[in-house]
N, C-alpha and C. Protein backbone atom coordinates (compact mmCIF):
# COMPACT_ATOMS: atom_id res chain seq x y z
N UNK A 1 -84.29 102.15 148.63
CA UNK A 1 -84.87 101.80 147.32
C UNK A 1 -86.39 101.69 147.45
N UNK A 2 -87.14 102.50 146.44
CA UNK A 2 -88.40 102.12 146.81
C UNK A 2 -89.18 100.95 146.39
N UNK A 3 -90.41 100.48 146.74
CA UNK A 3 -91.20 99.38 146.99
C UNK A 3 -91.02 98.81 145.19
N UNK A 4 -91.66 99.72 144.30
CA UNK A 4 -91.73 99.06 142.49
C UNK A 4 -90.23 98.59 142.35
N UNK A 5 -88.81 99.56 142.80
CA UNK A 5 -87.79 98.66 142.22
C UNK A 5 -86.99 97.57 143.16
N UNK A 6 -88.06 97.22 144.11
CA UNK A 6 -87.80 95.98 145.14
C UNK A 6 -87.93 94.67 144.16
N UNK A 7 -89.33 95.48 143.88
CA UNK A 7 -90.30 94.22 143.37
C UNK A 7 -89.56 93.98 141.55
N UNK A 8 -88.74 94.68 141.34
CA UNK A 8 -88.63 94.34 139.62
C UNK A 8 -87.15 93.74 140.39
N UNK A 9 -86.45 93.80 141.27
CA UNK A 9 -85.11 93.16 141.97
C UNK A 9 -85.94 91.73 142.00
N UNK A 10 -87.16 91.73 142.78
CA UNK A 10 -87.70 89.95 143.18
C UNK A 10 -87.95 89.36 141.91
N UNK A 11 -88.46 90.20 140.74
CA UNK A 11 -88.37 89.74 139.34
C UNK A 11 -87.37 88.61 139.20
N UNK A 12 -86.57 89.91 139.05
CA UNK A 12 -85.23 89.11 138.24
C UNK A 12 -84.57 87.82 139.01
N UNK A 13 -84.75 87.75 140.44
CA UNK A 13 -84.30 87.18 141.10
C UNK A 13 -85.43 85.76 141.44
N UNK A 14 -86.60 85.74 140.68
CA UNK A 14 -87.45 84.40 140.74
C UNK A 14 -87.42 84.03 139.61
N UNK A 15 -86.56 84.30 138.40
CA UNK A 15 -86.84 83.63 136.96
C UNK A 15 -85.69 82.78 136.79
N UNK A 16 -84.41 82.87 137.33
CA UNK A 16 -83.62 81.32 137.41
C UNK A 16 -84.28 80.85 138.71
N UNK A 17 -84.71 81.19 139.84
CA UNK A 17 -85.63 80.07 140.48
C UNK A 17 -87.09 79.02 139.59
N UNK A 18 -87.46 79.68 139.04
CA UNK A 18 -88.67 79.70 138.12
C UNK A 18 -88.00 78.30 137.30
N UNK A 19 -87.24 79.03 136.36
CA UNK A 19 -86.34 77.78 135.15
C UNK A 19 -85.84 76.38 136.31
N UNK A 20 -84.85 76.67 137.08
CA UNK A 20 -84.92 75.74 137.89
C UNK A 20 -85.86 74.62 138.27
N UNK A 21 -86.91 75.22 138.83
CA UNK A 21 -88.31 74.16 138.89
C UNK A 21 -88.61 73.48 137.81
N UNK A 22 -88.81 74.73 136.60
CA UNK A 22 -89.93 73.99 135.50
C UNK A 22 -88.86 72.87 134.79
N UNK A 23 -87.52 73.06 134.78
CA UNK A 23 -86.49 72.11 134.73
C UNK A 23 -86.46 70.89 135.16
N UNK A 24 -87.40 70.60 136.37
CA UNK A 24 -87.04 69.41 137.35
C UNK A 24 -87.58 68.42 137.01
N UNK A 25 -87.20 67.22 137.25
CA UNK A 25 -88.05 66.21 136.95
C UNK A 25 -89.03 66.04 137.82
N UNK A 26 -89.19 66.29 138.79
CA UNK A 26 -90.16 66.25 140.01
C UNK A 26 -91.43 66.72 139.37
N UNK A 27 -92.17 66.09 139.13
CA UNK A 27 -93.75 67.17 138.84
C UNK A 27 -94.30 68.03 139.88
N UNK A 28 -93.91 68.01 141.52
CA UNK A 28 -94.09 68.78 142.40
C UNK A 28 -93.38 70.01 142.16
N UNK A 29 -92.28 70.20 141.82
CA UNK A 29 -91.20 71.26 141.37
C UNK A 29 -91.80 72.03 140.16
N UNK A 30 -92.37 71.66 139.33
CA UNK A 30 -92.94 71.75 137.74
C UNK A 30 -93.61 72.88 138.31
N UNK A 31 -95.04 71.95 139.08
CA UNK A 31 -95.75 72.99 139.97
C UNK A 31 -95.73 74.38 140.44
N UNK A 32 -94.86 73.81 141.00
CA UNK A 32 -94.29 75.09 142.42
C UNK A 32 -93.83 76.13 141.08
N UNK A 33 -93.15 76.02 139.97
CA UNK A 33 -93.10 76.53 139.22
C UNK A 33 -93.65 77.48 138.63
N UNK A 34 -94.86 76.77 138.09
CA UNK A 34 -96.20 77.75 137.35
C UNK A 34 -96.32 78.97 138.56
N UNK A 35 -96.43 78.40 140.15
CA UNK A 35 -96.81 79.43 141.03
C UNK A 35 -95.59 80.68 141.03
N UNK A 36 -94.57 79.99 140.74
CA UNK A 36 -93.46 80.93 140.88
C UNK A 36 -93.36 81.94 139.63
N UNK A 37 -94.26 81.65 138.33
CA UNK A 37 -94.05 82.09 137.04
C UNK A 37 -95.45 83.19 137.21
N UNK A 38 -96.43 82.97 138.25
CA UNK A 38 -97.34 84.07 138.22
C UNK A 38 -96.98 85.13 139.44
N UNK A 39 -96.61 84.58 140.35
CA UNK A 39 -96.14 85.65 141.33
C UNK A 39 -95.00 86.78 140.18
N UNK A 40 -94.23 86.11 139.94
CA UNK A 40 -93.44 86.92 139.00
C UNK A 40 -94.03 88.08 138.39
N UNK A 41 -94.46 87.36 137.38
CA UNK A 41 -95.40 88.27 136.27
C UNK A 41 -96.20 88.95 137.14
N UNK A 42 -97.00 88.86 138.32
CA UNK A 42 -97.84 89.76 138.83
C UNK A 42 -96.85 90.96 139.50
N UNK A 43 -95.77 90.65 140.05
CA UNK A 43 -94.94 91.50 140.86
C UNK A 43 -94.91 92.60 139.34
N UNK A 44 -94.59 92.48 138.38
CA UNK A 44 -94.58 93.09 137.35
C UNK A 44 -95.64 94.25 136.91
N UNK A 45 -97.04 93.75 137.04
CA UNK A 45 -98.20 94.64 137.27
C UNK A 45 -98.13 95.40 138.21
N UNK A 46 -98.00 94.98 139.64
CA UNK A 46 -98.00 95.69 141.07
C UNK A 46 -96.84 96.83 140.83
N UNK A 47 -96.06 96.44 140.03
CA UNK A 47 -94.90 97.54 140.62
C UNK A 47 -94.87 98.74 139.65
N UNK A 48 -95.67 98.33 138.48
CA UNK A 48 -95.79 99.50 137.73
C UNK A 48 -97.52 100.53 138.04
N UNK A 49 -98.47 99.43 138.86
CA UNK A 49 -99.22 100.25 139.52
C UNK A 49 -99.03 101.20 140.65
N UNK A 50 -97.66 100.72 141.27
CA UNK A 50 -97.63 101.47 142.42
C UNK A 50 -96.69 103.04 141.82
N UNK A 51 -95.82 102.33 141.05
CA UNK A 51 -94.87 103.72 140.44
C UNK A 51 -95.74 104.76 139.71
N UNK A 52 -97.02 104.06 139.33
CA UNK A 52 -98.12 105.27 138.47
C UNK A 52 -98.45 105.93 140.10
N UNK A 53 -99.19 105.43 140.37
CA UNK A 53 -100.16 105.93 141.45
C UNK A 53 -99.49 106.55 142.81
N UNK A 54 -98.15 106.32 143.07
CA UNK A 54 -97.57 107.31 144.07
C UNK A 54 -96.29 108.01 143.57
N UNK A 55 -96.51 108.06 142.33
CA UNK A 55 -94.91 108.32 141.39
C UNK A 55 -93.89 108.36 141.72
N UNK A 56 -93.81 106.78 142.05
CA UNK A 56 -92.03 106.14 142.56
C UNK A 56 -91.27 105.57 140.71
N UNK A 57 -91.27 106.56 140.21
CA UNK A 57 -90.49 106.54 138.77
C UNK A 57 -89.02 107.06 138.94
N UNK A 58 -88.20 106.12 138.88
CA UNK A 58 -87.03 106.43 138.72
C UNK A 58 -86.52 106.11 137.52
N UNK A 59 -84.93 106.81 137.26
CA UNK A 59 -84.08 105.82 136.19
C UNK A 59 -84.16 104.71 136.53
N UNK A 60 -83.49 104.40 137.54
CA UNK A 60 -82.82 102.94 138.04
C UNK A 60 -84.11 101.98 136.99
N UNK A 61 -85.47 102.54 137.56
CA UNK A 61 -86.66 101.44 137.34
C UNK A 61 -87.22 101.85 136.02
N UNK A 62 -86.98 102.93 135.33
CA UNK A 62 -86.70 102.87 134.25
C UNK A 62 -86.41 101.97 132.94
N UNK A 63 -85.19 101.92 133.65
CA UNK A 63 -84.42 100.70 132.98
C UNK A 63 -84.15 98.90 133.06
N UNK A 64 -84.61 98.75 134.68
CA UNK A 64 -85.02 97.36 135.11
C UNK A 64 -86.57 96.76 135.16
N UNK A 65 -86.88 98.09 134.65
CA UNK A 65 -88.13 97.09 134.70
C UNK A 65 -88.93 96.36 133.42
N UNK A 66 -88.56 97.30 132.54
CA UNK A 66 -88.96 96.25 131.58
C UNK A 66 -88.23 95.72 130.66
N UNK A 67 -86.65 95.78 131.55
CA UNK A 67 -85.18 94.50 131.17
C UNK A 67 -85.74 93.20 132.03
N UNK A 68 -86.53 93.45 133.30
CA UNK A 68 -86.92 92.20 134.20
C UNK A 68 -88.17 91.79 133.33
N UNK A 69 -88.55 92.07 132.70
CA UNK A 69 -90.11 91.36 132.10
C UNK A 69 -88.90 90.84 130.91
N UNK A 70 -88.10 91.26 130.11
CA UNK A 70 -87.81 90.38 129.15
C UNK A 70 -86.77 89.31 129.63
N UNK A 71 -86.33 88.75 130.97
CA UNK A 71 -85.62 88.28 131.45
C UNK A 71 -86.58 87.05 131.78
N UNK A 72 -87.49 87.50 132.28
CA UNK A 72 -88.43 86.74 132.78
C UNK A 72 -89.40 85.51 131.59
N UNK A 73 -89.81 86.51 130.72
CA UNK A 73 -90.50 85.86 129.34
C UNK A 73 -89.43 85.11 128.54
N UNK A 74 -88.10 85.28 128.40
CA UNK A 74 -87.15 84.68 127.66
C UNK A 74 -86.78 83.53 128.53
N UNK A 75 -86.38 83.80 129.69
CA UNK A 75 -86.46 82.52 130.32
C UNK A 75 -87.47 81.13 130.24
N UNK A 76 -88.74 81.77 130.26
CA UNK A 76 -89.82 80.85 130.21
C UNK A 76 -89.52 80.14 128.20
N UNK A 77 -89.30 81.25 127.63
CA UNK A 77 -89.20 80.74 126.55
C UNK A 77 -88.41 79.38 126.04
N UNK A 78 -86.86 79.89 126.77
CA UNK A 78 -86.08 78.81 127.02
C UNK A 78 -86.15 78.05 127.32
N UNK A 79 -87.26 77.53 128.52
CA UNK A 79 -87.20 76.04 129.26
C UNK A 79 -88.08 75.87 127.92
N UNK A 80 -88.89 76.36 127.62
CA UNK A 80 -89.88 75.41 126.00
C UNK A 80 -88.66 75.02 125.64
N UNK A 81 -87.68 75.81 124.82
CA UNK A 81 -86.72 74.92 124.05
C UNK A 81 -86.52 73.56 124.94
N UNK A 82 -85.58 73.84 125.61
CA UNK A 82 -85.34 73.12 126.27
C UNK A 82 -85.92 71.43 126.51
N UNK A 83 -87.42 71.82 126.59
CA UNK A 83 -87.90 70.66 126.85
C UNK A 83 -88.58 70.30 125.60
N UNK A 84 -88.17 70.89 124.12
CA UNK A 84 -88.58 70.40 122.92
C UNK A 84 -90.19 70.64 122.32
N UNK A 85 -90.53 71.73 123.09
CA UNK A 85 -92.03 72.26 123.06
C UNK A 85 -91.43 73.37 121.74
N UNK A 86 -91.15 74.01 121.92
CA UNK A 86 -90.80 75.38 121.02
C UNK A 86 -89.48 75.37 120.22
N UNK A 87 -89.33 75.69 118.52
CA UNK A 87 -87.87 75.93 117.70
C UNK A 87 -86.99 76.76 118.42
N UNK A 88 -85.83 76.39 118.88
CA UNK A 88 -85.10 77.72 119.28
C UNK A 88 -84.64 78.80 118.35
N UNK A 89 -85.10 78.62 116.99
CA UNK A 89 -84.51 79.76 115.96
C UNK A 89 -85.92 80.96 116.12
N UNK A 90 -86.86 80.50 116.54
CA UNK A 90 -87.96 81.60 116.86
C UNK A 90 -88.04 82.06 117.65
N UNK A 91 -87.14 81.59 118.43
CA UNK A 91 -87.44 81.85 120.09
C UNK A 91 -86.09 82.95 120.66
N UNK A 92 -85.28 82.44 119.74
CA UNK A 92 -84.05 83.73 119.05
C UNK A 92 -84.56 84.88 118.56
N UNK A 93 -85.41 84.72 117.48
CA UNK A 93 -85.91 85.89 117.48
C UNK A 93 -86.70 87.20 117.99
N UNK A 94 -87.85 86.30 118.35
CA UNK A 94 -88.42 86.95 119.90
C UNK A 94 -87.46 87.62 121.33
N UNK A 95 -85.85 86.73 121.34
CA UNK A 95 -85.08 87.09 122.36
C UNK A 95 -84.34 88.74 121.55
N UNK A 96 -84.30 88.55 120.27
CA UNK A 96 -83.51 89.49 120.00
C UNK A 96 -84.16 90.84 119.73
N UNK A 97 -85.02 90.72 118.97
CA UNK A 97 -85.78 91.37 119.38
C UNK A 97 -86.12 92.29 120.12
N UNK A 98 -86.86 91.92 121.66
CA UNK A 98 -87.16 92.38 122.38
C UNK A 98 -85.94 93.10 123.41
N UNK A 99 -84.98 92.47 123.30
CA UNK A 99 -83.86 92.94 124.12
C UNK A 99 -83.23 94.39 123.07
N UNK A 100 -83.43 94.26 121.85
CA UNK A 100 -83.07 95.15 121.12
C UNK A 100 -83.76 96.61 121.38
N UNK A 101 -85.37 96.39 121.43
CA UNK A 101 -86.10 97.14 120.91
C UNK A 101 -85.96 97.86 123.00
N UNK A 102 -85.87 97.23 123.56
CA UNK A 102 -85.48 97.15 125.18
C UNK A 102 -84.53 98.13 125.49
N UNK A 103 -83.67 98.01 125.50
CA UNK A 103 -82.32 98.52 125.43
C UNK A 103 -81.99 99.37 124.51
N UNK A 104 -82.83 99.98 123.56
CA UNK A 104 -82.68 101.26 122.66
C UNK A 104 -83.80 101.81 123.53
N UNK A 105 -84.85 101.76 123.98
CA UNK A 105 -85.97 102.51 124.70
C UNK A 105 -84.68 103.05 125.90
N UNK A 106 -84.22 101.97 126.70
CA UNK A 106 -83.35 102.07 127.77
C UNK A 106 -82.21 103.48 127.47
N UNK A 107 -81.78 103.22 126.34
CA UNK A 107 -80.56 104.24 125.96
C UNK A 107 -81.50 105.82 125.87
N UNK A 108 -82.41 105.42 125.33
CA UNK A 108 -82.55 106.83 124.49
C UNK A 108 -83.34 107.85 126.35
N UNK A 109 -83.85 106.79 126.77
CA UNK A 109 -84.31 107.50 128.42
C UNK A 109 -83.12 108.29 129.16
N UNK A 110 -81.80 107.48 128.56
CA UNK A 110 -80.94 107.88 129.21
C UNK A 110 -80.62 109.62 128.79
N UNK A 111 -80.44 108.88 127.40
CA UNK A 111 -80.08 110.36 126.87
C UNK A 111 -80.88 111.56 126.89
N UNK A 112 -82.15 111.27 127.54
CA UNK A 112 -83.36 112.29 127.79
C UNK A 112 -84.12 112.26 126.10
N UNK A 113 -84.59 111.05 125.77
CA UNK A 113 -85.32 111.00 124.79
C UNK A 113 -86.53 110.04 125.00
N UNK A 114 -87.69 110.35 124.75
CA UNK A 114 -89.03 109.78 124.72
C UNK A 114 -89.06 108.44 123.62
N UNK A 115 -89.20 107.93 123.89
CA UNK A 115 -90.06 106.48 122.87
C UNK A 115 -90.62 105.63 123.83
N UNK A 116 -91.92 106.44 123.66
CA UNK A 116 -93.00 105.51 123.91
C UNK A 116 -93.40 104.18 123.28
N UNK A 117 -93.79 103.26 124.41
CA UNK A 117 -94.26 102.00 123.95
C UNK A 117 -95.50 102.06 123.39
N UNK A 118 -95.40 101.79 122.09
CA UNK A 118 -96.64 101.46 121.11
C UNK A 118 -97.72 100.77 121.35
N UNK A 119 -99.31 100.83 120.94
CA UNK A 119 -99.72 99.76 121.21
C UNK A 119 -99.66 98.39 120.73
N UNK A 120 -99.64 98.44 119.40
CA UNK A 120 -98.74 97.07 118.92
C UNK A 120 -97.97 96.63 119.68
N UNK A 121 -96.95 97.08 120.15
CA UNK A 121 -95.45 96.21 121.18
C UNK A 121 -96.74 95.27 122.32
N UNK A 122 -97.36 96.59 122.94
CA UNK A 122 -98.62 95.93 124.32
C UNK A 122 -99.20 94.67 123.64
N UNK A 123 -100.02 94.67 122.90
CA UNK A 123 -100.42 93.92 122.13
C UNK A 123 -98.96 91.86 121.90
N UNK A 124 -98.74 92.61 121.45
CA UNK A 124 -97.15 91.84 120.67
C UNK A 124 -97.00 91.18 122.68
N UNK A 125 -96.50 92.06 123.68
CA UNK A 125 -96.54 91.50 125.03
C UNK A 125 -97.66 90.30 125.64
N UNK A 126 -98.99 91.17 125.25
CA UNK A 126 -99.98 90.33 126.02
C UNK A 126 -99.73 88.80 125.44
N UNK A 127 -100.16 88.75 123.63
CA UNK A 127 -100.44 87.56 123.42
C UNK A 127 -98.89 86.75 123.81
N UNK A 128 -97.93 87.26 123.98
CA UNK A 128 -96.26 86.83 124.54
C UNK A 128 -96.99 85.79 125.55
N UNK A 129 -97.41 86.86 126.69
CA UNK A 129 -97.74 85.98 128.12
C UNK A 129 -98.71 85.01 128.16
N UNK A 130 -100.04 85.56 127.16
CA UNK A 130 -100.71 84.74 127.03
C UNK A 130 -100.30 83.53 126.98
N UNK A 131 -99.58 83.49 125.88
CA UNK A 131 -99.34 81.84 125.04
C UNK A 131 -98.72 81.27 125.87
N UNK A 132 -97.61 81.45 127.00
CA UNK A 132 -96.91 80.98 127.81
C UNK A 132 -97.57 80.14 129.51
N UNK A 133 -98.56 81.45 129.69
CA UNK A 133 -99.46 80.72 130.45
C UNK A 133 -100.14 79.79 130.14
N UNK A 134 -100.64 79.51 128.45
CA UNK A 134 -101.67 78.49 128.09
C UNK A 134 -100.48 76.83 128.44
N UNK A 135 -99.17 77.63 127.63
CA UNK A 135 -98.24 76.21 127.77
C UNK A 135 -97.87 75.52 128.90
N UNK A 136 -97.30 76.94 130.02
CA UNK A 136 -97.21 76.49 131.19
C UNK A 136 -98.22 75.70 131.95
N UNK A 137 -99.51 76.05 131.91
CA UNK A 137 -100.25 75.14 132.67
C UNK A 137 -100.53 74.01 131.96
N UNK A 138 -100.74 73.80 130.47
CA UNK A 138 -100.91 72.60 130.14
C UNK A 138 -99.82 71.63 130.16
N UNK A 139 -98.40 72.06 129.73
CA UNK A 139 -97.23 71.16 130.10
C UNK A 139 -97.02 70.72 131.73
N UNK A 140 -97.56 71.61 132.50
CA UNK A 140 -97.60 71.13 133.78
C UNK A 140 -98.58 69.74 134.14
N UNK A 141 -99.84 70.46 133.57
CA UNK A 141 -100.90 69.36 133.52
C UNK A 141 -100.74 68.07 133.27
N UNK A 142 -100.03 68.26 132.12
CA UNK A 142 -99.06 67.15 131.08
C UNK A 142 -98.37 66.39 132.18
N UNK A 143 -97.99 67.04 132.57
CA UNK A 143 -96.87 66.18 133.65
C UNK A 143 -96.49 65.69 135.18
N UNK A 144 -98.35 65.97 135.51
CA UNK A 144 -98.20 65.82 136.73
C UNK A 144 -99.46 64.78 136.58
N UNK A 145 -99.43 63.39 137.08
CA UNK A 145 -100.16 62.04 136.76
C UNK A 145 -101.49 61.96 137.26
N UNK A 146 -101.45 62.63 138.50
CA UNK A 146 -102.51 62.88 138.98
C UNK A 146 -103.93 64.14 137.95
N UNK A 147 -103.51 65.04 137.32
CA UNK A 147 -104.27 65.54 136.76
C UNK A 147 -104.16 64.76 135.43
N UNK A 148 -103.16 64.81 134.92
CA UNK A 148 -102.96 64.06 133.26
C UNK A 148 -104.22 62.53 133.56
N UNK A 149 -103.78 61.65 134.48
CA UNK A 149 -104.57 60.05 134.13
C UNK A 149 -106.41 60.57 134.10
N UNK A 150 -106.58 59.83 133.09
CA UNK A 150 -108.12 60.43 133.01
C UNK A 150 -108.31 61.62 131.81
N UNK A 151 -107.32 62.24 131.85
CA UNK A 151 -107.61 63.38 130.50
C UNK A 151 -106.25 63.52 129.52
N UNK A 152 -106.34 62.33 128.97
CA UNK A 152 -105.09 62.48 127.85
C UNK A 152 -105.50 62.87 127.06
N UNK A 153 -106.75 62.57 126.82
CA UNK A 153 -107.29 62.70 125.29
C UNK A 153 -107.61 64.95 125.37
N UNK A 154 -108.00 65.25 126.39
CA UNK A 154 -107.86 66.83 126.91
C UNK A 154 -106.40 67.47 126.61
N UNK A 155 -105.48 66.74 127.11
CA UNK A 155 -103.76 67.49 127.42
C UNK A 155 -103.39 66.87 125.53
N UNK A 156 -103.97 65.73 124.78
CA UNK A 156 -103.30 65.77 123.63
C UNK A 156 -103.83 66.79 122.91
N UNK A 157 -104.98 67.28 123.03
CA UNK A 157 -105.70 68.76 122.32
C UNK A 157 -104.68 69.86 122.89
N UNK A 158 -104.80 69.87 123.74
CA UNK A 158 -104.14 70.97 124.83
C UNK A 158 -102.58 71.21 123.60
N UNK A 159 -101.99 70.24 124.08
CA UNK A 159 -100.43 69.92 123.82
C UNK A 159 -100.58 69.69 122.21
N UNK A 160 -101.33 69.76 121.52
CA UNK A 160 -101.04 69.09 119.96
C UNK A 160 -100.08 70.05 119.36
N UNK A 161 -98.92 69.38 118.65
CA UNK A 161 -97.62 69.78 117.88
C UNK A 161 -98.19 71.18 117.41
N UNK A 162 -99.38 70.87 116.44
CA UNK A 162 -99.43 71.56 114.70
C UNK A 162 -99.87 72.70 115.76
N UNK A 163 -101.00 72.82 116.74
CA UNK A 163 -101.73 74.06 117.15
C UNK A 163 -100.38 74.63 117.68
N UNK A 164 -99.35 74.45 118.68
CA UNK A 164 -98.34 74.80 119.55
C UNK A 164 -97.43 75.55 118.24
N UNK A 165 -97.00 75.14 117.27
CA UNK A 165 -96.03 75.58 116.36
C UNK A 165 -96.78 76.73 115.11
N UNK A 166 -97.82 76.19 114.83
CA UNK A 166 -98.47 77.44 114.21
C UNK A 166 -98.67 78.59 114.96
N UNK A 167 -99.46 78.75 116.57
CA UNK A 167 -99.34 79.57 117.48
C UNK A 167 -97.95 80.09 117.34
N UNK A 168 -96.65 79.54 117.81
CA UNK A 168 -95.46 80.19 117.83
C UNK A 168 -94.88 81.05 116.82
N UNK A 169 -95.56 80.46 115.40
CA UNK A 169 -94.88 80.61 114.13
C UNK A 169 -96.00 82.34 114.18
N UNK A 170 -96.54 81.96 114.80
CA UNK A 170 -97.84 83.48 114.19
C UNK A 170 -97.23 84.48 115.39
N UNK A 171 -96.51 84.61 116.89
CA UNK A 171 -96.71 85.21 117.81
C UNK A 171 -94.64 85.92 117.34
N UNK A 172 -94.27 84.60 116.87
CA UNK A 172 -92.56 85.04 115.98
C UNK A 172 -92.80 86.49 115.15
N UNK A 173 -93.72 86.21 114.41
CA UNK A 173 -93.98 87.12 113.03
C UNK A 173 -94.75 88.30 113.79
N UNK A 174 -95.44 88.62 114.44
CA UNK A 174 -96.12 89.41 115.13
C UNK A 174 -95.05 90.14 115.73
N UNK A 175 -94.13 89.22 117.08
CA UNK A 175 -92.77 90.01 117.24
C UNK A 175 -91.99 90.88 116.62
N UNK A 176 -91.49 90.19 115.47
CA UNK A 176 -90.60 91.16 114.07
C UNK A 176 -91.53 91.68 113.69
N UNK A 177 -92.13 91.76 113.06
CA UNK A 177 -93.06 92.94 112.93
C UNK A 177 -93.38 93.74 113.88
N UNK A 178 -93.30 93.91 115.04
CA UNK A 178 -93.50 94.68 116.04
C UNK A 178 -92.38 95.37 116.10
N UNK A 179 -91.25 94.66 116.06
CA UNK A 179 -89.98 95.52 116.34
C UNK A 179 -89.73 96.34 114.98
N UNK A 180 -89.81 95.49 114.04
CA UNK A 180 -89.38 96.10 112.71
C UNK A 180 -90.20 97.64 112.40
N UNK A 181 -91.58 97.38 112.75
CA UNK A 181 -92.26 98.83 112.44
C UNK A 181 -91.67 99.73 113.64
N UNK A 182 -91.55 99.29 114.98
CA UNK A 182 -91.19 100.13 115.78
C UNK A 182 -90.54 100.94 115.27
N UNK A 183 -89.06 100.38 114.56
CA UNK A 183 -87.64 100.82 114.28
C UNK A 183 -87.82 101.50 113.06
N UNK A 184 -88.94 101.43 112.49
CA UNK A 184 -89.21 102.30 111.11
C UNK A 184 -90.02 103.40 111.68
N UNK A 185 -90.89 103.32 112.46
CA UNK A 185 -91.54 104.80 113.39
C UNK A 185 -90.70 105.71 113.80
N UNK A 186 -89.38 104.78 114.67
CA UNK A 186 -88.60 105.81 114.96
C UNK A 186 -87.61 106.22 114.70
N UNK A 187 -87.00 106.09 113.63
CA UNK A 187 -86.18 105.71 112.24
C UNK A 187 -85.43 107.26 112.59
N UNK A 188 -86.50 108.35 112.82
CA UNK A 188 -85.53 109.74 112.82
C UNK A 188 -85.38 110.48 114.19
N UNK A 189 -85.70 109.70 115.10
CA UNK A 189 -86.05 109.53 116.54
C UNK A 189 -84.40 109.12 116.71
N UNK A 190 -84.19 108.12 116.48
CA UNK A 190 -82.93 106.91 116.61
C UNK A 190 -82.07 107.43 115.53
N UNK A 191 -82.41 108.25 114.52
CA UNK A 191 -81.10 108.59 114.20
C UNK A 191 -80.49 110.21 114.71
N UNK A 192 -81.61 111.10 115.16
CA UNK A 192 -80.93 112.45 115.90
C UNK A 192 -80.13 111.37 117.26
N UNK A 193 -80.47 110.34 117.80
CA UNK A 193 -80.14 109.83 119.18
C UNK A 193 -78.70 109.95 118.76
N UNK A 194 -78.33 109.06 117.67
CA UNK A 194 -77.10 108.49 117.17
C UNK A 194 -76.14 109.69 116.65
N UNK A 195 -76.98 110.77 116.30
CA UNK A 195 -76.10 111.66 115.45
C UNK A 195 -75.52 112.58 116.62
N UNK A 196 -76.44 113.13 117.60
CA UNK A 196 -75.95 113.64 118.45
C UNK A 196 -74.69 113.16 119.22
N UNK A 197 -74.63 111.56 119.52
CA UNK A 197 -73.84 111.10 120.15
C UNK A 197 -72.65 110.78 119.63
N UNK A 198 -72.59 111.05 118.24
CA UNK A 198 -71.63 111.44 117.92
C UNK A 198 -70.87 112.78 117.48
């Protein structure tokens, strides 16, 4: 197996390690977390630089690799629920979404059909990670005593409800709309896919 679909295997295989941590009550674990949530995401960059630049493009990685980035971002999404940072009805959507719009890219590769990722979707991705890194390190911050004592009045800006839920409520709508135009771009793309296959 080559080196990019090692690295989208270590993906998938550090994001229930990842949830695990950011799960813990330990604020050392929290930690170790965030580190475990950028190695991730970077293995993600590296492995699609290396598949450009020595063209290790396969199916296999094709199809896992950017099922391991939405495995990875939905997870992170989840522990928000979880720990009452983020609605889970938005966070549904964003899951469905992306696994949708995922897994029809996935099919149609199969079937020897092109759909390219848009720049909107890129876009719709970055500010994804963005917002997650801003949360992750500040909920960490939040919760580890040693950085929090001394800057509450910093982590309550950081952490404030209205900014966290308007952000979500704007990055939700950005999502569906991302997918929704997708699915209207390729509206006759996705339906020769469908007609043929039947």
């Amino acid at each position: 197996m080559v080196l990019p679909n090692q690295l989208t295997i270590l993906r998938i295989v550090l994001t229930p390690v990842f949830l695990v941590l950011f799960l813990s009550d330990d604020p050392l674990l929290k930690q170790i977390s965030l580190i475990v949530f950028i190695i991730a995401a970077l293995t993600d960059w590296y492995d699609g630089w290396l598949a450009r630049k020595f063209n290790y493009i396969t199916d296999w990685g094709k199809f896992w690799d950017p099922l391991a980035d939405k495995i990875l971002t939905s997870a992170a999404f989840l522990g928000f629920v979880y720990v009452k940072i983020v609605p889970l009805w938005m966070v549904i959507i964003i899951i469905v979404r992306d696994f949708l719009i995922t897994g029809l890219r996935a099919y149609a590769d199969y079937k020897g059909h092109s759909f390219p990722t848009s720049y909107y979707a890129k876009v719709k991705t970055f500010v994804q990670l963005t917002f997650l890194y801003y949360l992750l390190i500040a909920y960490v911050g939040q919760n580890t005593l040693q950085i929090y004592i001394g800057h509450e009045k910093l982590f309550g800006i950081l952490m404030n409800n209205t900014f966290i839920d308007v952000s979500m409520l704007i990055i939700t709508l950005i999502t569906f709309h991302s997918g929704v135009t997708y699915l209207y771009k390729s509206r006759h793309l996705i339906k020769n896919l469908f007609h043929h296959e039947n």
